[in-house]
C-alpha atoms as a PDB file:
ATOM      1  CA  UNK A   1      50.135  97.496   6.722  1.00  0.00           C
ATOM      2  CA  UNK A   2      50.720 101.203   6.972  1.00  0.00           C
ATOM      3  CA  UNK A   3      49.680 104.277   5.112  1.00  0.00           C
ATOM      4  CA  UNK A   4      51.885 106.721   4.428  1.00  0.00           C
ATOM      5  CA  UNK A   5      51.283 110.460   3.660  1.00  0.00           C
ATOM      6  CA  UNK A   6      52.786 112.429   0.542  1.00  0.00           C
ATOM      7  CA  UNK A   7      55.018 114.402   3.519  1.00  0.00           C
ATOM      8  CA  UNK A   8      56.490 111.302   4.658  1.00  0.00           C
ATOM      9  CA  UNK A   9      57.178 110.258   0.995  1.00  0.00           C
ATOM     10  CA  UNK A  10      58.944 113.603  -0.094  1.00  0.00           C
ATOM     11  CA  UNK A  11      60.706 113.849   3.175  1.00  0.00           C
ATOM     12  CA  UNK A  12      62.221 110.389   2.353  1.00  0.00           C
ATOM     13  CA  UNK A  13      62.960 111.669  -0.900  1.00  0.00           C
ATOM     14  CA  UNK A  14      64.543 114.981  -0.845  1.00  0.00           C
ATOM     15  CA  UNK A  15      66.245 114.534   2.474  1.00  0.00           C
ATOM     16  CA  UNK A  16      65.082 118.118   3.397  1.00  0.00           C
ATOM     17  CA  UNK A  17      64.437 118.330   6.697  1.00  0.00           C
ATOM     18  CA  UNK A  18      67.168 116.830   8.955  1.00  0.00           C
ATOM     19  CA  UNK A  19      64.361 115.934  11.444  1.00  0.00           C
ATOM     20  CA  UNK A  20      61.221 114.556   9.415  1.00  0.00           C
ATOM     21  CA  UNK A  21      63.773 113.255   6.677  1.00  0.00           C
ATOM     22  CA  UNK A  22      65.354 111.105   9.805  1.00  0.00           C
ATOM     23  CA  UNK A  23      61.773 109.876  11.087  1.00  0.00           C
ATOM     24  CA  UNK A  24      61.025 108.945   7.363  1.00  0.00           C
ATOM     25  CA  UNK A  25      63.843 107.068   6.859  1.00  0.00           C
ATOM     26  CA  UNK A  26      63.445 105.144   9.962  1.00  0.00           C
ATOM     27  CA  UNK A  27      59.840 104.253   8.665  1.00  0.00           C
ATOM     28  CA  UNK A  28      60.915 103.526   5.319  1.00  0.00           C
ATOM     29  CA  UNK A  29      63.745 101.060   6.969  1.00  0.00           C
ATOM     30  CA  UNK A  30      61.083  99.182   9.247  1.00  0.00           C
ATOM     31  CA  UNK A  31      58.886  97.897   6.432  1.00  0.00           C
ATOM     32  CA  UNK A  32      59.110  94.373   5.269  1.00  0.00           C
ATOM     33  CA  UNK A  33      56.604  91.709   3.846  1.00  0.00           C
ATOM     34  CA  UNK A  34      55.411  91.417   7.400  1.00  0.00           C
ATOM     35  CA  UNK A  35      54.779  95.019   7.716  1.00  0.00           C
ATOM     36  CA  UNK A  36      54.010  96.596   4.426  1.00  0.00           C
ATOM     37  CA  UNK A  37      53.878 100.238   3.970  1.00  0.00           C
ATOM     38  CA  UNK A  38      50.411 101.494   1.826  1.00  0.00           C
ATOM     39  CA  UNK A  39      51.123 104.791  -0.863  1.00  0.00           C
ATOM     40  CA  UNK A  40      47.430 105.897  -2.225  1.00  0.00           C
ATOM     41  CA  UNK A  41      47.726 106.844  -5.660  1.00  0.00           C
ATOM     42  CA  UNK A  42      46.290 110.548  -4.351  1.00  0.00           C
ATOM     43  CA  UNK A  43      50.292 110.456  -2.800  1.00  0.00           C
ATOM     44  CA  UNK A  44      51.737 109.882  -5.695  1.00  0.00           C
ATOM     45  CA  UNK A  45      49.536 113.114  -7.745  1.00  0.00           C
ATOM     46  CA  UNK A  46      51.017 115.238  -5.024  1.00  0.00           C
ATOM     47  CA  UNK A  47      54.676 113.771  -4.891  1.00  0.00           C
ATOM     48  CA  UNK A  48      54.423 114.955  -8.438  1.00  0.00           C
ATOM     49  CA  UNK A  49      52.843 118.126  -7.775  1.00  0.00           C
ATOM     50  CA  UNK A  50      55.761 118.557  -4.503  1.00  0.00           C
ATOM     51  CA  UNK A  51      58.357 118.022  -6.851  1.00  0.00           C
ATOM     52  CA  UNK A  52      57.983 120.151  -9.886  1.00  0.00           C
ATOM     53  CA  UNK A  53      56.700 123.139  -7.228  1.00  0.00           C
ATOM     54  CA  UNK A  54      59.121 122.670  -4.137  1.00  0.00           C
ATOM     55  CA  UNK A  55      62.149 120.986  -5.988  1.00  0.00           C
ATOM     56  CA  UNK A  56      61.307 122.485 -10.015  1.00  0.00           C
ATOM     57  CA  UNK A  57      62.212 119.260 -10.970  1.00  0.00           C
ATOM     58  CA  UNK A  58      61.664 118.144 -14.737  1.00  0.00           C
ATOM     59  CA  UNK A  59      59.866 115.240 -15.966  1.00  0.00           C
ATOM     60  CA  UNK A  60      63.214 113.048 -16.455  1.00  0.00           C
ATOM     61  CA  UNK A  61      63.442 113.709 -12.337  1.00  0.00           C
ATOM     62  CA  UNK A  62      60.057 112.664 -12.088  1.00  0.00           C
ATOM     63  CA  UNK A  63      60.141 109.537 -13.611  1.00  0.00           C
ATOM     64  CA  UNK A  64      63.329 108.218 -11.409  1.00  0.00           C
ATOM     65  CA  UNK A  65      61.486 109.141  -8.590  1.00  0.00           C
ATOM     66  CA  UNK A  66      57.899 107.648  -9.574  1.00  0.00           C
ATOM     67  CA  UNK A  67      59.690 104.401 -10.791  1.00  0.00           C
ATOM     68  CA  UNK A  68      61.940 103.733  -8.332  1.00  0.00           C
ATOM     69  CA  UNK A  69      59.141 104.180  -5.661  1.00  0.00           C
ATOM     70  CA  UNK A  70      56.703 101.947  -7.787  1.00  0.00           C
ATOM     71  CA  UNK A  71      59.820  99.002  -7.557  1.00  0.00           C
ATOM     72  CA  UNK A  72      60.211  99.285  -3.334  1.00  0.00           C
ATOM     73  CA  UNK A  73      59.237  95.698  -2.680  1.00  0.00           C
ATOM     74  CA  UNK A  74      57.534  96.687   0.769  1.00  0.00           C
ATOM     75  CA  UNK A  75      55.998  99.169  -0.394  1.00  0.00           C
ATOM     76  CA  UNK A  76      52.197  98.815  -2.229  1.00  0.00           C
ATOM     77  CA  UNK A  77      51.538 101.271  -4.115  1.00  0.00           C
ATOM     78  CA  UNK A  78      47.402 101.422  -4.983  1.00  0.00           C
ATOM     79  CA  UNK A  79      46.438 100.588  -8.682  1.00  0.00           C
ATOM     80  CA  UNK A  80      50.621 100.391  -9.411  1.00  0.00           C
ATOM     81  CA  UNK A  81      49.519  99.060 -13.096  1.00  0.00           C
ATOM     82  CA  UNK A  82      47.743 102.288 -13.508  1.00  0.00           C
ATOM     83  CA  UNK A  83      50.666 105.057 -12.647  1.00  0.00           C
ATOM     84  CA  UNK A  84      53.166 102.606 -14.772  1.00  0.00           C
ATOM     85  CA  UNK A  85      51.219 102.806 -17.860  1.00  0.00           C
ATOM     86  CA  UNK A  86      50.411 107.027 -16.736  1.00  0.00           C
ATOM     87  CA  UNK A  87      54.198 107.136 -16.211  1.00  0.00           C
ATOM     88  CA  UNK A  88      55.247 105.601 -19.203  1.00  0.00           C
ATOM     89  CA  UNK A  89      52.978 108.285 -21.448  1.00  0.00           C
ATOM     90  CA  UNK A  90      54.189 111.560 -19.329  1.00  0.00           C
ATOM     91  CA  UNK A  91      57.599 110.422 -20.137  1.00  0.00           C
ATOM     92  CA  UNK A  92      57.276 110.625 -23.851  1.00  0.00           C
ATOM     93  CA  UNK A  93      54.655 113.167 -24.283  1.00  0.00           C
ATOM     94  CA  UNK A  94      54.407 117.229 -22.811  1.00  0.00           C
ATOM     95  CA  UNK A  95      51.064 116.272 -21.032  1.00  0.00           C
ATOM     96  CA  UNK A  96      51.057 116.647 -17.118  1.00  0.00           C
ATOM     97  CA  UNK A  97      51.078 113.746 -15.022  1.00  0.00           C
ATOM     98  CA  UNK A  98      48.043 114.162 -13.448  1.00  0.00           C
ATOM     99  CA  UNK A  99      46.259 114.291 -17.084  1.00  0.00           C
ATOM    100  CA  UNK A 100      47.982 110.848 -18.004  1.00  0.00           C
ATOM    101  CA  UNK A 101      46.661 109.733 -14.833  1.00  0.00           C
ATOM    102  CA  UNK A 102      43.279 110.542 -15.465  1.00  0.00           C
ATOM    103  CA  UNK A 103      43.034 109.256 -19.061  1.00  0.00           C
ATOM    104  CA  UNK A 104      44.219 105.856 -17.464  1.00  0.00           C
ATOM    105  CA  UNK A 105      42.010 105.167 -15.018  1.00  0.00           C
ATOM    106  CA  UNK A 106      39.081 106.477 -17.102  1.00  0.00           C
ATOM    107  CA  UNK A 107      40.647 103.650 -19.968  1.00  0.00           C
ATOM    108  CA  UNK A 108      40.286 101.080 -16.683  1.00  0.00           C
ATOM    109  CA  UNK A 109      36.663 102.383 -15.928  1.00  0.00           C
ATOM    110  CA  UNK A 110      35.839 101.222 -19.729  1.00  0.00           C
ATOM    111  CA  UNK A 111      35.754 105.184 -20.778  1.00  0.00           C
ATOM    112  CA  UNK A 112      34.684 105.220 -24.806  1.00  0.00           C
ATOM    113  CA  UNK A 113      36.849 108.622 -23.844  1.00  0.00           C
ATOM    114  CA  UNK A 114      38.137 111.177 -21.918  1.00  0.00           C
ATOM    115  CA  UNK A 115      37.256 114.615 -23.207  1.00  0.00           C
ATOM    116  CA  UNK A 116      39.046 117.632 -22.159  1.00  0.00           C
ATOM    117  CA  UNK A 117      39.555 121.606 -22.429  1.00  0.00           C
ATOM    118  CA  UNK A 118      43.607 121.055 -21.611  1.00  0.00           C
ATOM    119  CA  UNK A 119      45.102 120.707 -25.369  1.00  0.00           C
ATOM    120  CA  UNK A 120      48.639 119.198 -23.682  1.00  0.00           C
ATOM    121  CA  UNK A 121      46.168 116.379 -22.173  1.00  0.00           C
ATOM    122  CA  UNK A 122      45.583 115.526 -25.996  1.00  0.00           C
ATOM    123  CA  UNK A 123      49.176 113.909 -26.367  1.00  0.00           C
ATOM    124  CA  UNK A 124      47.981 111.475 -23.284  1.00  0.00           C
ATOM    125  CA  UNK A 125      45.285 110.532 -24.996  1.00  0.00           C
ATOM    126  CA  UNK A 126      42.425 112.623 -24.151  1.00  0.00           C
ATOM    127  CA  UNK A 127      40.027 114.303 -26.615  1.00  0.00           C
ATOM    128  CA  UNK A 128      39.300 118.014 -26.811  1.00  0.00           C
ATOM    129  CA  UNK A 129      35.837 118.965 -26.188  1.00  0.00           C
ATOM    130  CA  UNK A 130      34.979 121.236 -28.996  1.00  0.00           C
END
């Protein structure tokens, strides 16, 4: 198995740099079930963060990208179940990913709750602290 870094990931993804982009594709192309590329969910909070800063893209964008990366089949993604269900809420509410994120894997930790200052984290499922 290999890890891969966020660079690699957006390289692959927005096909930016005719040089990286190339090398990621080629790594992208050599995984298989034999050798199975590794995406740490920290990768996937700054693919998100790399694509609304570098290419302003929208939610809608964001959750083509996310999903179709969560469905490569050589590709694990850590705690996968996780960024679905976090995906699944940033798509319908105005709450950032990261905050959707959060109030997951504090439901997974067996969280009573996740209190927060951010009022758009509300809508993920958070509570404000008052």
């Amino acid at each position: 198995m290999t890890g891969i870094d966020t660079n690699i990931i957006a390289r692959y993804i927005m096909q930016d740099d005719p040089v990286q982009s190339a090398a990621a594709n080629r790594l992208f192309e050599s995984f298989s079930k034999e050798n199975l590329g590794f995406v740490p969910v920290i990768c996937i909070i700054e693919l998100v963060w790399v694509l609304r800063t570098a290419r302003k893209a929208k939610p809608p964008e964001i959750v083509r990208v996310l999903e179709t990366l969560l469905r490569v089949e050589d590709l694990i993604v850590e705690r996968a179940d996780l960024i679905w269900q976090a995906l699944r809420t940033f798509a319908r509410t105005n709450a950032d990913f990261a905050d959707c994120l959060i109030q997951r894997f504090s439901h997974a930790a067996s969280c009573n709750e996740t209190l927060t200052f951010d009022r758009k984290a509300v809508s993920a499922g958070m509570k404000l602290l008052n």
